[in-house]
Structures are given as C-alpha cells and as structure tokens.
Protein backbone atom coordinates (compact mmCIF):
# COMPACT_ATOMS: atom_id res chain seq x y z
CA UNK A 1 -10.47 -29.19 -17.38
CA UNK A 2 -11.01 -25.82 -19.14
CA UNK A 3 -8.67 -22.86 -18.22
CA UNK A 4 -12.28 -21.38 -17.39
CA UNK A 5 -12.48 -21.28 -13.80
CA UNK A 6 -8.55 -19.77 -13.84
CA UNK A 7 -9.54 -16.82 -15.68
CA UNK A 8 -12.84 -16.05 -13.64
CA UNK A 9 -10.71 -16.10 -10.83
CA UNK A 10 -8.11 -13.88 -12.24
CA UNK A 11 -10.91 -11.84 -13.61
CA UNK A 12 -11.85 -11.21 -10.16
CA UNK A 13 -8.24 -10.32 -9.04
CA UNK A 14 -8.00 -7.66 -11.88
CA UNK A 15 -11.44 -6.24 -10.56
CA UNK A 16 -10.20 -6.27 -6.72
CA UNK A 17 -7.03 -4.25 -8.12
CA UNK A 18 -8.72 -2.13 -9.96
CA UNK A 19 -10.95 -0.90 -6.98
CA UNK A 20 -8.36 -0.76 -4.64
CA UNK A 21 -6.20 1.75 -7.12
CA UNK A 22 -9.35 3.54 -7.05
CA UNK A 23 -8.80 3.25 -2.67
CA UNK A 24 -5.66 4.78 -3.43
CA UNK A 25 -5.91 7.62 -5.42
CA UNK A 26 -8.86 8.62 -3.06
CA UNK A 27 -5.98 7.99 0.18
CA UNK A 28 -3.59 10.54 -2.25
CA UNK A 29 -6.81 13.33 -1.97
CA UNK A 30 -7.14 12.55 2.25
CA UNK A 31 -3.68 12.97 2.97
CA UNK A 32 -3.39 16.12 0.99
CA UNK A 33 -6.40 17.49 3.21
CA UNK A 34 -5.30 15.67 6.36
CA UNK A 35 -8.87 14.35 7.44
CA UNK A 36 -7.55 11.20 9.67
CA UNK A 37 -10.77 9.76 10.43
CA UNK A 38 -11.73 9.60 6.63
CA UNK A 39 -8.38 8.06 6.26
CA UNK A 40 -9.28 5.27 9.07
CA UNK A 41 -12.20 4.91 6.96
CA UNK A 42 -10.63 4.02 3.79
CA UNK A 43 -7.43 2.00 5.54
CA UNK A 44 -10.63 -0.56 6.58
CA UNK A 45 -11.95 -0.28 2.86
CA UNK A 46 -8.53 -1.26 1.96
CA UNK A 47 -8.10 -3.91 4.56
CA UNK A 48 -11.11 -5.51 3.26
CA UNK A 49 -9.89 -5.50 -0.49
CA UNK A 50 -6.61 -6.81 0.47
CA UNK A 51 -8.34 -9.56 2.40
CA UNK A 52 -10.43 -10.36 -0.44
CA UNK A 53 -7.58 -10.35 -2.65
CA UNK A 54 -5.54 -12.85 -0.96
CA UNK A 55 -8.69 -15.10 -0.76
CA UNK A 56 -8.76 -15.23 -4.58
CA UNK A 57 -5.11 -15.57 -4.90
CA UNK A 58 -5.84 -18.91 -2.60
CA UNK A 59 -7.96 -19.67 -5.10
CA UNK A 60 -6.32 -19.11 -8.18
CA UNK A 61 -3.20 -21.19 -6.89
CA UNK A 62 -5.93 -24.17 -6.06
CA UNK A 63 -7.32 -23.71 -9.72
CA UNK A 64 -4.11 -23.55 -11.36
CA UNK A 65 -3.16 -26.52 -9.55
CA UNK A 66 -6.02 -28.38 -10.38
CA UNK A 67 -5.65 -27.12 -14.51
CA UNK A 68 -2.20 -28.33 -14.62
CA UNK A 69 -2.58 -31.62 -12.88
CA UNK A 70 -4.80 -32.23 -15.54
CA UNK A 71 -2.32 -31.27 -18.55
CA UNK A 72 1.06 -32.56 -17.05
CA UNK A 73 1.81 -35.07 -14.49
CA UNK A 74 4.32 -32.63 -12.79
CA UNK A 75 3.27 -31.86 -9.40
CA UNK A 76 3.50 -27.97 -9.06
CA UNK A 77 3.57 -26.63 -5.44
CA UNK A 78 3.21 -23.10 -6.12
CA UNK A 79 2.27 -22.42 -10.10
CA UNK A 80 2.09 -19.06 -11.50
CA UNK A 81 0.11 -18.01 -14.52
CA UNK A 82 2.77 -18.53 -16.50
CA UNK A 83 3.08 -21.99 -16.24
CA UNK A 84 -1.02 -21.92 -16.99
CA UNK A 85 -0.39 -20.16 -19.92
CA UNK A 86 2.12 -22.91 -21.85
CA UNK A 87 -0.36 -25.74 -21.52
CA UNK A 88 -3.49 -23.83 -22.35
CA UNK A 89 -4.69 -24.04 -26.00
CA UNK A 90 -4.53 -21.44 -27.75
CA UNK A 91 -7.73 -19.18 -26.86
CA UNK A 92 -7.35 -19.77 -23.33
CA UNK A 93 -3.31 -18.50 -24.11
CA UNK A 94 -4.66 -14.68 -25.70
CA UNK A 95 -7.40 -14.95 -22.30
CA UNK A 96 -5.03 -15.65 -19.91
CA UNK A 97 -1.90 -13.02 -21.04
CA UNK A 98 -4.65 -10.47 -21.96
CA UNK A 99 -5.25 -11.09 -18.08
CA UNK A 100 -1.97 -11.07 -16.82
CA UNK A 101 -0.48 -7.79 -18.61
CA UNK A 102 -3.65 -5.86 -17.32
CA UNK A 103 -2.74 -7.41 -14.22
CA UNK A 104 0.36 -6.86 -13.90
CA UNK A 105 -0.21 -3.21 -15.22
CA UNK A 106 -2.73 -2.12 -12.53
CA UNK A 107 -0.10 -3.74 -9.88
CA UNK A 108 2.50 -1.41 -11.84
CA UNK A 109 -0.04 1.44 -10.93
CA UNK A 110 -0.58 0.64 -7.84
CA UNK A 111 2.86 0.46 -6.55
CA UNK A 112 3.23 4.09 -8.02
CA UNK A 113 0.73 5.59 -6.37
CA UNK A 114 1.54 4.13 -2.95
CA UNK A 115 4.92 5.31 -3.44
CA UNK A 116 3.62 8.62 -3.58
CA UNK A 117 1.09 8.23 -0.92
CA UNK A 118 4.03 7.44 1.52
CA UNK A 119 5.96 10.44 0.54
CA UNK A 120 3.06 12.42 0.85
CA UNK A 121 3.05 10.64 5.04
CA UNK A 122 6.64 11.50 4.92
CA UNK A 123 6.26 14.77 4.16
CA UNK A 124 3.39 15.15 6.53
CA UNK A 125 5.63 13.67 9.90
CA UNK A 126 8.11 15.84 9.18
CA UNK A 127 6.20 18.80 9.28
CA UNK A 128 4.24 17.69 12.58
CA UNK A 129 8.07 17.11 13.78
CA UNK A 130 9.22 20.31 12.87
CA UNK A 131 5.89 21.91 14.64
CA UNK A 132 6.48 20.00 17.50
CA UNK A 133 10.33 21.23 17.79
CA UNK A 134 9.01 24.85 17.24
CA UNK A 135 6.38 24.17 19.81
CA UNK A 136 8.71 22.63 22.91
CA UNK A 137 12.30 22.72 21.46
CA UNK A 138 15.19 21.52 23.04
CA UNK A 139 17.94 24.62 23.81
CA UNK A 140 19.85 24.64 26.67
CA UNK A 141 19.52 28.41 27.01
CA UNK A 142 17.25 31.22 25.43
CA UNK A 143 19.13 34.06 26.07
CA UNK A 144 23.05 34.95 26.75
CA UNK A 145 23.94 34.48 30.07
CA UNK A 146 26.84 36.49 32.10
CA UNK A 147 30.13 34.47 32.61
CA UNK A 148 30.11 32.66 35.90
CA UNK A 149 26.53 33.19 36.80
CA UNK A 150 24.63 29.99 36.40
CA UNK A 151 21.22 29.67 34.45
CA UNK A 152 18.28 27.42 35.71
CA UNK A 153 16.04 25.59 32.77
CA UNK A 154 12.69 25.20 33.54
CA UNK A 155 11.57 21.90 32.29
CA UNK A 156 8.55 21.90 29.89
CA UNK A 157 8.86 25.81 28.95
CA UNK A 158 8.16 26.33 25.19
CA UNK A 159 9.12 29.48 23.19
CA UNK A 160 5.43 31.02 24.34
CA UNK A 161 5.87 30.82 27.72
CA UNK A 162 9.36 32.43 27.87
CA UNK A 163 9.66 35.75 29.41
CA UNK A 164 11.33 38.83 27.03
C-alpha cells in the first residue's frame, strides 16, 4: 500500500486549516466591530470545520495504520506522520514532510491568531465590566455624611438616579 491515500487525507487537513485561519482572521474583524450575531454565525462555521477536521484526523490515524501495518509488523496504536514518513520511499518522504511543515505552519498561525482573538474578548469583558461598575457601582455612600447621623442606601440606585 501506497502512502497515497495518507497524503489525500492530509491534503484535506491542510485545506480544512487553511479555511478555518481564514474563520479566524474574519472572527479578529467581528470582535473589533462587536456584531455578536455575525460572530454566532461564524462560531457555527467554525464548529463545522472543527468537526470536519477531527473526522479526517479519524481518518488519517486509520490510513496510517493501515500504511504501516503493511511496512512493519509493529502494531502502532496511535501513529503520527512521523512514523509514516521513515517507512515511505523516498517520493512519498518529500510528499509527506512538504505536508507536514505546511501543516504544522498553518497550526503555528492559527494558534497566533486565536491568541489574539481572545485578548481582543478580554479586552472587550473588561470594558463591559468597567461599564457595568460605572453604570450600578457598589459604594456604600455618595456623599459625606454628618457624624452620628445614619445614612440609608437605596438598593439598585445607579450614579443617574442619585439626587445632587
């Protein structure tokens, strides 16, 4: 058995990660405009990518299986494309770590950028925190208060409701 069907497969997985990059540079443009329901939108797209992604990666440990049980006798449980790549000859060897360095490259890029998208969401709850704080915050008193005379908080009053 040909190292073929392997490389389709990862083919596919490079294709899948390249389009779900794509996902997430357009996620880095939604949060900076804060459009939620577009982001629902693309957290399905991306749902559906990851979903496809794992079904390859099923796959490609089935296939790589299958290719090595044919070149060694060594029963691998869970082979990685590594272990593909020392008993493939020697076209199927430039195929298959042409594959994995782009593949390991766009998972390099994706990591990045959805390190930055969760900074970005960071950023974003603290400022709905810090709007909420302004909006009801929590003081005890709003104004100075004689000694001895007592000072009753009303419960739910915000800075806009206070009285000058």
């Amino acid at each position: 058995m040909s190292a073929e069907t392997l490389i389709q497969t990862l083919e596919k997985i490079l294709f899948l990660h390249k389009s779900l990059n794509q996902l997430a540079k357009q996620k880095t443009e939604i949060l900076k405009t804060g459009d939620t329901a577009a982001l629902n939108n693309l957290l399905k797209e991306e749902k559906k990518h990851i979903q496809a992604i794992q079904k390859f990666e099923t796959e490609r440990q089935q296939v790589s299986i299958a290719f090595l049980a044919r070149k060694q006798s060594n029963d691998f449980t869970n082979p990685t494309i590594e272990d593909c790549i020392n008993f493939a000859n020697t076209a199927e060897k430039i195929k298959l770590t042409r594959i994995k360095s782009k593949l390991q490259q766009q998972i390099k890029i994706l990591s990045n950028q959805n390190e930055l998208n969760q900074q970005l969401l960071k950023q974003s709850l603290q400022f709905v925190n810090l709007s909420l704080d302004i909006l009801k915050p929590e003081i005890d008193t709003y104004n100075y208060e004689r000694p001895g005379q007592s000072f009753q908080y009303e419960e739910g009053r915000s800075i806009f409701n206070s009285k000058a």
